[in-house]
N, C-alpha and C. Protein backbone atom coordinates (compact mmCIF):
# COMPACT_ATOMS: atom_id res chain seq x y z
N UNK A 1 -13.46 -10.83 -15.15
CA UNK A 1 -13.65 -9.43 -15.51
C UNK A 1 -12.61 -9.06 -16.56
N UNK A 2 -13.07 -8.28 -17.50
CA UNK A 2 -12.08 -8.09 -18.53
C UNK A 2 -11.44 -6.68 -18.22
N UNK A 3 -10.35 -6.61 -18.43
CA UNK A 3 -8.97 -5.79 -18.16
C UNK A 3 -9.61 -4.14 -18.77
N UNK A 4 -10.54 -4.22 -19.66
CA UNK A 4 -11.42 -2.69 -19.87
C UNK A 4 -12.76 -2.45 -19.11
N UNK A 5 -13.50 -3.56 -18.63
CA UNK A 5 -14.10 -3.10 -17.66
C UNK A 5 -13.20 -3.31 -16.28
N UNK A 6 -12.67 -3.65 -15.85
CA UNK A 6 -11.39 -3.32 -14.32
C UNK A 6 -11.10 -1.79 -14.70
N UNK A 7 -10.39 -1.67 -16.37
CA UNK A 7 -9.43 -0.60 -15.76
C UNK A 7 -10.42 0.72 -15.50
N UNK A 8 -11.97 0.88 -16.23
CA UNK A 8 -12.80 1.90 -16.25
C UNK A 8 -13.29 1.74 -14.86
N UNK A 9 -13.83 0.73 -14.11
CA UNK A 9 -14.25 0.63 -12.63
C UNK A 9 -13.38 1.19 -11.75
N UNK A 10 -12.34 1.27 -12.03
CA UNK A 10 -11.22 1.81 -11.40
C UNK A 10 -10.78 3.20 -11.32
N UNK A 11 -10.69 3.44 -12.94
CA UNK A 11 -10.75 5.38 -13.14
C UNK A 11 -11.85 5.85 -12.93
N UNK A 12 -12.83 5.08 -12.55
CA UNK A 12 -14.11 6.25 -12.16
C UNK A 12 -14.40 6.97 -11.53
N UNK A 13 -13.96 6.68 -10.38
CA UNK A 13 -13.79 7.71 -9.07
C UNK A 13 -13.13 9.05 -9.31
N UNK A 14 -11.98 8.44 -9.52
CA UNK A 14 -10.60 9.80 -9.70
C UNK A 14 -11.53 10.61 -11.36
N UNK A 15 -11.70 10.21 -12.42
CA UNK A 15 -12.08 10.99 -13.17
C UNK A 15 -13.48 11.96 -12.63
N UNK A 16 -14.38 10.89 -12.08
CA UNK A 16 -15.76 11.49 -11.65
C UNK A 16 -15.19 12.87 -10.53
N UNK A 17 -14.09 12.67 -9.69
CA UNK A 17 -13.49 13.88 -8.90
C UNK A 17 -12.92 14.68 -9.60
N UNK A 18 -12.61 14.27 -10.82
CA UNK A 18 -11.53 15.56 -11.61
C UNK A 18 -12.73 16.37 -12.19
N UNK A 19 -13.92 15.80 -12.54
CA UNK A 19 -14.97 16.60 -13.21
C UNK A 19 -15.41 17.32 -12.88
N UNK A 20 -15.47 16.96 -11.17
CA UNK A 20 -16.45 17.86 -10.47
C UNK A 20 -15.34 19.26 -10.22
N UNK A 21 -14.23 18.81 -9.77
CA UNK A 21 -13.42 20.04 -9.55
C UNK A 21 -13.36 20.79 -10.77
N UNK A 22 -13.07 20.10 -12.07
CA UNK A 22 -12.83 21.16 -13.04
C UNK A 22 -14.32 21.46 -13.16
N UNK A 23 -15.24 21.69 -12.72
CA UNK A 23 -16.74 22.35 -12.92
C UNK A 23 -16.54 23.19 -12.21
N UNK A 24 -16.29 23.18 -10.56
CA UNK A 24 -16.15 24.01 -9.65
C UNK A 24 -15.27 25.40 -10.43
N UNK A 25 -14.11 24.81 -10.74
CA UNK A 25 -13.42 26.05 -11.13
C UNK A 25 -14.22 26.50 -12.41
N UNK A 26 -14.69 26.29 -12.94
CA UNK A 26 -15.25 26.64 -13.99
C UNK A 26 -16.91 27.55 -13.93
N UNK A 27 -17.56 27.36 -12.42
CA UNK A 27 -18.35 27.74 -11.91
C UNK A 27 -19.21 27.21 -11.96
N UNK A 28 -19.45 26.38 -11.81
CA UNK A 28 -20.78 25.17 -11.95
C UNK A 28 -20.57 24.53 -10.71
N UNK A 29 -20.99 25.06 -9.47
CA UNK A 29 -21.12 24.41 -8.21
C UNK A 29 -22.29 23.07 -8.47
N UNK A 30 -22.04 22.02 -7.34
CA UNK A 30 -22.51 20.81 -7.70
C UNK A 30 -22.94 20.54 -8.72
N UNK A 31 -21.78 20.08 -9.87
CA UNK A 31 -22.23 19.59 -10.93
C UNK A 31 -22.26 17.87 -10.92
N UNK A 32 -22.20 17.57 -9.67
CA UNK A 32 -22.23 16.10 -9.80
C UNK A 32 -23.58 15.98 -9.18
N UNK A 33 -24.23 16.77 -8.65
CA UNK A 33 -25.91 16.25 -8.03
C UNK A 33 -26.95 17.32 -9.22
N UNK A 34 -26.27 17.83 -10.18
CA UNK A 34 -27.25 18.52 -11.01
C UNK A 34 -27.55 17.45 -12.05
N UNK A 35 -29.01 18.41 -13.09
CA UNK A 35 -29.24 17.35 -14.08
C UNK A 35 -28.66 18.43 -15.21
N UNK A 36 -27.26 17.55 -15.81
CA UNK A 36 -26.58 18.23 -17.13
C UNK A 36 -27.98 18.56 -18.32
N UNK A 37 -28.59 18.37 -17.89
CA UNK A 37 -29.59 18.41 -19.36
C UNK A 37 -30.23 20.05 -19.08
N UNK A 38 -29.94 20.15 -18.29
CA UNK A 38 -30.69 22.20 -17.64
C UNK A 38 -29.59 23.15 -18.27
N UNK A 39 -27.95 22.13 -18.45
CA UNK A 39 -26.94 23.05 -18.80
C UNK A 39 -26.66 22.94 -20.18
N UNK A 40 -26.35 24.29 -20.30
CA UNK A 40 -26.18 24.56 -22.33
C UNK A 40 -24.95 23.39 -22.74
N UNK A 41 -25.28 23.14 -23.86
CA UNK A 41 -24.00 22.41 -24.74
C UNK A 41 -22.51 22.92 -24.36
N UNK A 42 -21.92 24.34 -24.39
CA UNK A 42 -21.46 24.90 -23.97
C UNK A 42 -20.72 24.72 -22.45
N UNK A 43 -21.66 25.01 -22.06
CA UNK A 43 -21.00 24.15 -20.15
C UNK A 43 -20.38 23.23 -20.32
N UNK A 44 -21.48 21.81 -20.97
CA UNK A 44 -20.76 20.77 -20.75
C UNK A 44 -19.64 20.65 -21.40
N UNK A 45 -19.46 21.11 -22.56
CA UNK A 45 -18.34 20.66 -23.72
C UNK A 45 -17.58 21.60 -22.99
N UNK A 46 -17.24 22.67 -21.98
CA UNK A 46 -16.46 23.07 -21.10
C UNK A 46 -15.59 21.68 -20.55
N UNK A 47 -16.77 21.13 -19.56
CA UNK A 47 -15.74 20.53 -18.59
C UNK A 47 -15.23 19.65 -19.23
N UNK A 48 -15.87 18.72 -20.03
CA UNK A 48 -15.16 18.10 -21.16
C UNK A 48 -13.59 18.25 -21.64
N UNK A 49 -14.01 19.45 -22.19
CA UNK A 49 -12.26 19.70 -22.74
C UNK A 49 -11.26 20.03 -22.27
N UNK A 50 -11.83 20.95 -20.88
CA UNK A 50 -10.73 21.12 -19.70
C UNK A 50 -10.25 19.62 -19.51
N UNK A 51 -11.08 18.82 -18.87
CA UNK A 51 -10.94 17.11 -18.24
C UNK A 51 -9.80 16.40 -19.90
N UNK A 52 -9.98 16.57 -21.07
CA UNK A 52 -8.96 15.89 -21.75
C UNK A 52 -7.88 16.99 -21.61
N UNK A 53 -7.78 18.09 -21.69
CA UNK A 53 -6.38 19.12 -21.62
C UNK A 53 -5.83 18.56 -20.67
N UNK A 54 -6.20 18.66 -19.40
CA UNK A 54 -5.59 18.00 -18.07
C UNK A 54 -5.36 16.91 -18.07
N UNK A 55 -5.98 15.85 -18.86
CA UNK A 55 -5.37 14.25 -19.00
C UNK A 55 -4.40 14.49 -19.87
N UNK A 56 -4.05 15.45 -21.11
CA UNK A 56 -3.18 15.51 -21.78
C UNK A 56 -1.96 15.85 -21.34
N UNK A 57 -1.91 16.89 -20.70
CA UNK A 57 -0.75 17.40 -19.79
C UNK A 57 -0.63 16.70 -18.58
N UNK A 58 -1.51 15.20 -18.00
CA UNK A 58 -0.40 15.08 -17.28
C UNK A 58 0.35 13.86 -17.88
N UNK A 59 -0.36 13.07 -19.11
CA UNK A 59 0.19 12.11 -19.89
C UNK A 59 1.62 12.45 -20.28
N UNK A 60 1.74 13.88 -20.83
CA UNK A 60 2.87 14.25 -21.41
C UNK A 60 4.19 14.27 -20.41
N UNK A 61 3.29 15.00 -18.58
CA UNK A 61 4.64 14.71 -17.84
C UNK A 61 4.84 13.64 -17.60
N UNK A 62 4.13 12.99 -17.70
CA UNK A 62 5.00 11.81 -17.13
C UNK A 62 5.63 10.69 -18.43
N UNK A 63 5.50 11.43 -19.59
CA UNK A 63 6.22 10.40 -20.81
C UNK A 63 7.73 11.61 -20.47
N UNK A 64 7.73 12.66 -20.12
CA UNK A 64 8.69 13.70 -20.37
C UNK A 64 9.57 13.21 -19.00
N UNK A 65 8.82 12.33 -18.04
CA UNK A 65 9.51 11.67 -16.77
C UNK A 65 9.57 12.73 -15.55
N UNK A 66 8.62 13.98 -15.82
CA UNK A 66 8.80 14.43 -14.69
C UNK A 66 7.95 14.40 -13.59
């Protein structure tokens, strides 16, 4: 198995959970049993950019060591 399919089999879970929560807060109850194609461009490119802001900030704490 190559070291990019391991490391994606691996973040899938935890990202697929960060999505759904940042939907929740965002108001999109079960967005993991819906079909994204009913939801505007908009929605999705929501959870989207929340999900990299939040990978961004926590990349940064932990280069900042906290």
């Amino acid at each position: 198995m190559t070291l990019q399919k391991k490391m994606s089999s691996e973040a899938k879970p935890a990202l697929d959970s960060m999505k759904t929560e940042i939907a929740n807060e965002l108001g999109l109850a079960n967005y993991g049993s819906m079909d994204k194609g009913n939801l505007t461009a908009r929605q999705n490119g929501y959870v989207g950019g929340y999900m990299t802001k939040r990978l961004v900030e926590m990349a940064e704490q932990q280069l900042s060591g906290k």
